[in-house]
C-alpha atoms as a PDB file:
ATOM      1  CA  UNK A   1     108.484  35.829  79.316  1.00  0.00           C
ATOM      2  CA  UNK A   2     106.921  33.131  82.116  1.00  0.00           C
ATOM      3  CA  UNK A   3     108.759  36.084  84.162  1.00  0.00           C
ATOM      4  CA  UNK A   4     106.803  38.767  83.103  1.00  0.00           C
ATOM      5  CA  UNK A   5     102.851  36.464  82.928  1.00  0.00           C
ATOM      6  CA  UNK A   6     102.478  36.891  86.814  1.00  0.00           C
ATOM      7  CA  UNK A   7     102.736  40.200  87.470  1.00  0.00           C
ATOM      8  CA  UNK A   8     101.222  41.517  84.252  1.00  0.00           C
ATOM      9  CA  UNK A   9      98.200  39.081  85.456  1.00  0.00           C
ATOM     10  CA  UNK A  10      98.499  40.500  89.355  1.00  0.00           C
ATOM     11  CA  UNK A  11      98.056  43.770  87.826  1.00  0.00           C
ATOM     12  CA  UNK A  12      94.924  43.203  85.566  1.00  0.00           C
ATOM     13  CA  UNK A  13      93.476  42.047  88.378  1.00  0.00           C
ATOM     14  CA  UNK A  14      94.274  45.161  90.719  1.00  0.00           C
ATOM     15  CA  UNK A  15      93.231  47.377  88.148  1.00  0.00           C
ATOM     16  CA  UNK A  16      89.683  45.084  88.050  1.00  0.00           C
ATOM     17  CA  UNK A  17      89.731  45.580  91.502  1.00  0.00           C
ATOM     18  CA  UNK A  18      90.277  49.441  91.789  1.00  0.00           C
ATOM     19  CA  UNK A  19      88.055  49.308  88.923  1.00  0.00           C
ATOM     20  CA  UNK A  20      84.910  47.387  91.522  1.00  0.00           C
ATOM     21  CA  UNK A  21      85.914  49.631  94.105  1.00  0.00           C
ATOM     22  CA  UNK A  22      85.223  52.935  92.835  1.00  0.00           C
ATOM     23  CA  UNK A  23      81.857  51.383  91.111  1.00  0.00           C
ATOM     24  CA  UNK A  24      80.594  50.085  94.915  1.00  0.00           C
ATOM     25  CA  UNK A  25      82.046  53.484  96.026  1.00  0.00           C
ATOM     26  CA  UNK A  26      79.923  55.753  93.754  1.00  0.00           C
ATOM     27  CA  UNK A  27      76.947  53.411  94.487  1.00  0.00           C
ATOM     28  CA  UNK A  28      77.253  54.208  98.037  1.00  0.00           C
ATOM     29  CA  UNK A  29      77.747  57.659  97.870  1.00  0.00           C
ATOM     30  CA  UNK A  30      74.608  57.831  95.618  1.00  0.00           C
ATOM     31  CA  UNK A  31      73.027  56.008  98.287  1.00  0.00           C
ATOM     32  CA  UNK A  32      73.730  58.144 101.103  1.00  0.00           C
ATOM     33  CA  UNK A  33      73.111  61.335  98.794  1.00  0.00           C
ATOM     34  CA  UNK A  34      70.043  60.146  98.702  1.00  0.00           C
ATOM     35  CA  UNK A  35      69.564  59.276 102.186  1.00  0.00           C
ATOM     36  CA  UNK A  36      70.663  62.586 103.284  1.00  0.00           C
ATOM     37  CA  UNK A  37      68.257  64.454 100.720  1.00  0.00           C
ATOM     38  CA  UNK A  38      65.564  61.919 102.568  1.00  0.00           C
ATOM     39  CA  UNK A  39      66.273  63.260 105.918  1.00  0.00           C
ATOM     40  CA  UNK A  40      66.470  66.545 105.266  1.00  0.00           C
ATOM     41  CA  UNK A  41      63.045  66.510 103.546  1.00  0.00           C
ATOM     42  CA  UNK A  42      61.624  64.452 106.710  1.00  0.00           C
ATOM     43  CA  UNK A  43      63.037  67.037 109.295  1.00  0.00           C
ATOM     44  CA  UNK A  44      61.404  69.239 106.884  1.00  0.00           C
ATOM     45  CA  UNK A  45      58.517  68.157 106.720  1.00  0.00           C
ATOM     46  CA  UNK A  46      58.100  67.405 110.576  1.00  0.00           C
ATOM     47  CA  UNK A  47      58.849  71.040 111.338  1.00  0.00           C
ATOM     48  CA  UNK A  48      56.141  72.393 108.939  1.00  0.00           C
ATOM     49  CA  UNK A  49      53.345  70.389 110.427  1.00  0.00           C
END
C-alpha cells in the first residue's frame, strides 16, 4: 500500500497541473483573441480616417 501512496499522489498532482495549464492556456488565448480583435479594429480605424 506505502507502494502505491507515491505515485497515486505524483499523479494528483500532474493532473492539478495539466489541470493549471490548460486554465493559464485558455486565459492567454482569450487574451490574444482579444488583442488581435484590438488590432484589427485599430488598423481599421487608421485606414478610414
Amino acid at each position: 500500500m506505502n507502494i502505491l501512496r507515491p505515485y497515486s499522489l505524483s499523479c494528483n498532482y500532474f493532473k492539478d497541473e495539466l489541470y493549471l495549464s490548460c486554465i493559464i492556456y485558455r486565459i492567454i488565448k482569450k487574451e490574444i483573441i482579444r488583442l488581435n480583435k484590438y488590432k484589427t479594429y485599430m488598423i481599421v480605424n487608421c485606414l478610414k480616417n
